[in-house]
C-alpha atoms as a PDB file:
ATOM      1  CA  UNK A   1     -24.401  82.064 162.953  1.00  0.00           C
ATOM      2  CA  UNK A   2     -23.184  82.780 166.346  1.00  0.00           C
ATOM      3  CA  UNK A   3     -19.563  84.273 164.965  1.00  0.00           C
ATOM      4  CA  UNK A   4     -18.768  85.081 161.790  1.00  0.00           C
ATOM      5  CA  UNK A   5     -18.329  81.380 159.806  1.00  0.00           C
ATOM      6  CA  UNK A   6     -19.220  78.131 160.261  1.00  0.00           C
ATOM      7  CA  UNK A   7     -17.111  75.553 162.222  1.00  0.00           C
ATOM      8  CA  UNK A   8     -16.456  71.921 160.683  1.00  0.00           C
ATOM      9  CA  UNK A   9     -15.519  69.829 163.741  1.00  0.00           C
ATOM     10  CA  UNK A  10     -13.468  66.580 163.093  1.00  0.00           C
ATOM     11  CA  UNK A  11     -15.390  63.495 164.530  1.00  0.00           C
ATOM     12  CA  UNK A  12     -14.198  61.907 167.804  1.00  0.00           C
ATOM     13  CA  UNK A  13     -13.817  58.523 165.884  1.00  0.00           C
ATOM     14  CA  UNK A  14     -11.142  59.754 163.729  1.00  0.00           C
ATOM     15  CA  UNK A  15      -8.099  58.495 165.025  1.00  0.00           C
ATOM     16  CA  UNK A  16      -5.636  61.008 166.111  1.00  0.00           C
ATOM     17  CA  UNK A  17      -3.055  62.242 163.428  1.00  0.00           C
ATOM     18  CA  UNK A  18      -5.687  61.447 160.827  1.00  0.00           C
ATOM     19  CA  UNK A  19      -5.663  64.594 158.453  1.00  0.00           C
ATOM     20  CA  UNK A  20      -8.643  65.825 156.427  1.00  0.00           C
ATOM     21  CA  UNK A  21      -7.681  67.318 153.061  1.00  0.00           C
ATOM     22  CA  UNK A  22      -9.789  71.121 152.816  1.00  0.00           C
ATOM     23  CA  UNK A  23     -10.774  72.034 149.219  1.00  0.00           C
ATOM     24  CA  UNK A  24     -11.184  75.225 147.477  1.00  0.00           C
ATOM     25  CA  UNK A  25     -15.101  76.014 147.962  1.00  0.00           C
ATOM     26  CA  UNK A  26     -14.498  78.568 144.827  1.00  0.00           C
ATOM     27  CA  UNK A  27     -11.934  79.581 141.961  1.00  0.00           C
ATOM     28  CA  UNK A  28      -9.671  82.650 143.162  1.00  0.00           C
ATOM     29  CA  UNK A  29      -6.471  83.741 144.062  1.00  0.00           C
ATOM     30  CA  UNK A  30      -5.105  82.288 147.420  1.00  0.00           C
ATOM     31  CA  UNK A  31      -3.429  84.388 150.210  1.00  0.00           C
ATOM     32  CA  UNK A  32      -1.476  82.141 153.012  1.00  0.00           C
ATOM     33  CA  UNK A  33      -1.705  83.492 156.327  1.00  0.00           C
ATOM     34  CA  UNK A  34      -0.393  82.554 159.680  1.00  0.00           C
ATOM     35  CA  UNK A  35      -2.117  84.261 162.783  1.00  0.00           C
ATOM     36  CA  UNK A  36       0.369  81.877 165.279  1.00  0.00           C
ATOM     37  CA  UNK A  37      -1.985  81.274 168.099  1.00  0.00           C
ATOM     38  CA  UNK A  38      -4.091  83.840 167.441  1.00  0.00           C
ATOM     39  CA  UNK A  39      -7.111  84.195 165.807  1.00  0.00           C
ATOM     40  CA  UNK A  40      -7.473  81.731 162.380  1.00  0.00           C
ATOM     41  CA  UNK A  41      -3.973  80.432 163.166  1.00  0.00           C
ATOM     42  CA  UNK A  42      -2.748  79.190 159.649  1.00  0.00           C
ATOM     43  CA  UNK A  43      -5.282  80.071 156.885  1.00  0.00           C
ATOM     44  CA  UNK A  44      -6.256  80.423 153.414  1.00  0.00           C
ATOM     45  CA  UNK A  45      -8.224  83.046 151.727  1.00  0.00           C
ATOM     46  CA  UNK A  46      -9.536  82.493 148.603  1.00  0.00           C
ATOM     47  CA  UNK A  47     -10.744  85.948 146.463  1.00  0.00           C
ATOM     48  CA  UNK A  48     -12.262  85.470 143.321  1.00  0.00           C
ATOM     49  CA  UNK A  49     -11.964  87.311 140.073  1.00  0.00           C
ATOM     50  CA  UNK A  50     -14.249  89.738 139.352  1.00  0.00           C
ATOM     51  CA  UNK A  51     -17.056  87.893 138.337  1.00  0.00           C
ATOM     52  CA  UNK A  52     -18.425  90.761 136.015  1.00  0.00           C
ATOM     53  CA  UNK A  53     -17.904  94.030 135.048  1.00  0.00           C
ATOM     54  CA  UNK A  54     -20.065  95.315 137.983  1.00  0.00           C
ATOM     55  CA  UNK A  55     -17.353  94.192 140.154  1.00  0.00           C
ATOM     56  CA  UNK A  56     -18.940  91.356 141.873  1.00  0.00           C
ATOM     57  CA  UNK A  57     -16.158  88.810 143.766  1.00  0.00           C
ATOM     58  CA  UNK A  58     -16.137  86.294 146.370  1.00  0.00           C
ATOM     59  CA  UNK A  59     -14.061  85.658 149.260  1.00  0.00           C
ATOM     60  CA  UNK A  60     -13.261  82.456 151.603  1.00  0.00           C
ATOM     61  CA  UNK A  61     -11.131  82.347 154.689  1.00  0.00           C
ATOM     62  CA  UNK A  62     -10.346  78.645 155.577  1.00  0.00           C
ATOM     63  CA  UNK A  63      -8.834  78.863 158.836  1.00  0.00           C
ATOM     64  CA  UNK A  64      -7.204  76.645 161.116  1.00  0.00           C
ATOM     65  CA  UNK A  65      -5.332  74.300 158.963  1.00  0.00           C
ATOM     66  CA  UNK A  66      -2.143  72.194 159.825  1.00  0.00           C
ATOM     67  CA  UNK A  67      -0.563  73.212 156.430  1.00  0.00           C
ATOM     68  CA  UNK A  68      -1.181  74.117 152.867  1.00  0.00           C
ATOM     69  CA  UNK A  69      -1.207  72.158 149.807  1.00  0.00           C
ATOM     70  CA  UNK A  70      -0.967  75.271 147.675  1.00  0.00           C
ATOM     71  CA  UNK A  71       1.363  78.139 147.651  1.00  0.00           C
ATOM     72  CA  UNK A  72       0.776  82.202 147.906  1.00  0.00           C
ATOM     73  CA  UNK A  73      -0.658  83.682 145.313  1.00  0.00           C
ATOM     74  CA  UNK A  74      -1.314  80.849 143.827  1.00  0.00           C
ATOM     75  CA  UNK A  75      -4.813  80.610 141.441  1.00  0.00           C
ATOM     76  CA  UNK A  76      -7.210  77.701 142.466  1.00  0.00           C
ATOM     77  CA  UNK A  77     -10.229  76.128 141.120  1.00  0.00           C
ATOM     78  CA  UNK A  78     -13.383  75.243 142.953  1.00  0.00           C
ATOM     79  CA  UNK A  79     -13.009  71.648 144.765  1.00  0.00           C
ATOM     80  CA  UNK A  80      -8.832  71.801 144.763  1.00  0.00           C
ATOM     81  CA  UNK A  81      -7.206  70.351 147.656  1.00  0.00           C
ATOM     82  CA  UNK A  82      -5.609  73.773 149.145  1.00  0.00           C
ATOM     83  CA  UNK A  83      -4.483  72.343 152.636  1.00  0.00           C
ATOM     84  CA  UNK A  84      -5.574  70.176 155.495  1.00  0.00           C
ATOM     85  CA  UNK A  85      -6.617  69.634 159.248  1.00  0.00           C
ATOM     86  CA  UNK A  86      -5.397  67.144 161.524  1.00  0.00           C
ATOM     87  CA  UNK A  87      -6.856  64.974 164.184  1.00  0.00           C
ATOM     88  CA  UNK A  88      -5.489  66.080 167.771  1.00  0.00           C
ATOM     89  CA  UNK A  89      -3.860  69.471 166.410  1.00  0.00           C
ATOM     90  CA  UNK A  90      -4.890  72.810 166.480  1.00  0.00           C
ATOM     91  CA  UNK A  91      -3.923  76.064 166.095  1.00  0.00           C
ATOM     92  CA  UNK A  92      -5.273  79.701 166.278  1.00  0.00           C
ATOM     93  CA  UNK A  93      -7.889  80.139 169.146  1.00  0.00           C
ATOM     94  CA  UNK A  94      -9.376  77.066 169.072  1.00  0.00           C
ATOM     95  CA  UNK A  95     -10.141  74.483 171.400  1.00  0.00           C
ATOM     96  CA  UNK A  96     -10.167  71.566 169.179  1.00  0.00           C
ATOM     97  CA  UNK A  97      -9.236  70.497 165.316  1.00  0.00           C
ATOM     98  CA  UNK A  98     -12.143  71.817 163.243  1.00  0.00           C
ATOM     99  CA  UNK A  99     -12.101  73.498 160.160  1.00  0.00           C
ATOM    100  CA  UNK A 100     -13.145  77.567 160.132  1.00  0.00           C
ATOM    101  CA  UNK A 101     -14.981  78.625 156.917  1.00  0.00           C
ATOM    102  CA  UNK A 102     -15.641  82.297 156.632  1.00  0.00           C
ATOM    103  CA  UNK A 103     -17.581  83.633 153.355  1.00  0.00           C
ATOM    104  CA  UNK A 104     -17.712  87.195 152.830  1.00  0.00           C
ATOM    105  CA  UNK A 105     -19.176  88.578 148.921  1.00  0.00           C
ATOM    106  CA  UNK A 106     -17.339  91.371 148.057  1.00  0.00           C
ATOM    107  CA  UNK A 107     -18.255  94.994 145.529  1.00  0.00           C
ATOM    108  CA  UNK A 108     -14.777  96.050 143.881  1.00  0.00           C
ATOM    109  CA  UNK A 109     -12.450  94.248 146.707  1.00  0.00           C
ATOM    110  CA  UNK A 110     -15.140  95.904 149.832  1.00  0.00           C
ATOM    111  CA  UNK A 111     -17.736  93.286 151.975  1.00  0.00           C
ATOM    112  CA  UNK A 112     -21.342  93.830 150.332  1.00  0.00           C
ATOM    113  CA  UNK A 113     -22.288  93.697 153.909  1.00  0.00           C
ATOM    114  CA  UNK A 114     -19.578  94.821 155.768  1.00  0.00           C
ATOM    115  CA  UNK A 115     -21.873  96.467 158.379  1.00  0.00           C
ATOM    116  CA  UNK A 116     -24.024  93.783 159.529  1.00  0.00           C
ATOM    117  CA  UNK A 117     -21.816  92.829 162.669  1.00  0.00           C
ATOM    118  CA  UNK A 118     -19.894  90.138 161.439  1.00  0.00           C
ATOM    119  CA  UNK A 119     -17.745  92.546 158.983  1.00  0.00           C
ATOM    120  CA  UNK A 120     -19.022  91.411 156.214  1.00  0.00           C
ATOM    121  CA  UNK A 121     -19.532  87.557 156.519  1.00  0.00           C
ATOM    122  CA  UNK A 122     -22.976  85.998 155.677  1.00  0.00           C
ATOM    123  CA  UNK A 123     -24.284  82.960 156.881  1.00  0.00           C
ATOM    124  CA  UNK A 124     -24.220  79.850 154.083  1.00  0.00           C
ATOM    125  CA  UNK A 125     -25.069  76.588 156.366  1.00  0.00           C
ATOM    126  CA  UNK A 126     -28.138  75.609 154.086  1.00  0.00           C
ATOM    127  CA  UNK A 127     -25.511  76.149 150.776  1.00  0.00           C
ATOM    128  CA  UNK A 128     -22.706  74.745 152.544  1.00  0.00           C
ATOM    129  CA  UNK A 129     -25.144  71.597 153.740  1.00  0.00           C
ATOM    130  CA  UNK A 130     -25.353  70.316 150.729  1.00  0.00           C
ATOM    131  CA  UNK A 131     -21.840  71.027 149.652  1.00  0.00           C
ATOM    132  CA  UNK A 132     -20.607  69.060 152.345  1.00  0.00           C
ATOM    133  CA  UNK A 133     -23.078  65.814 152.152  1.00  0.00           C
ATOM    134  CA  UNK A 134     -21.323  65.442 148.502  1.00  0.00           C
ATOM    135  CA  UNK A 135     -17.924  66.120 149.816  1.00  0.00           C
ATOM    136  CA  UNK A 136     -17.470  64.021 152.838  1.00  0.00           C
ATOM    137  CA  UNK A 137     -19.761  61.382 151.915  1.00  0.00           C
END
């Protein structure tokens, strides 16, 4: 995990304009952000409930998107649309339209792992592999 996600690049076949619906990757409570051209850019983070009472939650950041689907606040289930990407735009600091996913489990609202150099995020490709094969196929 060279930086603290996982990218989701947009094949060079898709014609440009093309956009690429992103769906909720858990249930939570969405927070709409916009980082102009900066950083994630537009994004969405997703924080679970509690899943327990020992306080256990998850968060997603799903950055770079074109726009939203869903509005602040707003509570989402797992596989929603929430917003979208778009073939030959970009925002954020990026250098082409991808999709940002950063996963972070969180202890009463804190990263589990908020000291391991990536403030908390942990690396999901082998989870997410699978997720995506269904999604996109």
């Amino acid at each position: 995990m060279g930086h603290n996600g996982i990218d989701f690049g947009m094949l060079w076949s898709v014609p440009n304009g093309r956009k690429l619906t992103v769906h909720a990757p858990h249930d939570g409570v969405c927070y709409l952000g916009d980082q102009k051209n900066k950083g994630y850019g537009r994004y969405v983070r997703i924080t679970s409930l509690p899943v327990n009472r020992s306080g256990h939650q998850r968060q997603s950041d799903l950055a770079h998107l074109e726009g939203y689907y869903i509005k602040h606040n707003q509570f989402v289930h797992a596989g929603e649309p929430i917003g979208y990407i778009q073939k030959g735009k970009t925002n954020g600091f990026s250098t082409g339209t991808h999709l940002h996913w950063t996963y972070k489990p969180l202890l009463n609202s804190v990263p589990i792992f908020e000291n391991n150099g990536y403030n908390g995020a942990i690396d999901v490709s082998k989870d997410t592999l699978i997720w995506t094969t269904n999604t996109l196929a």
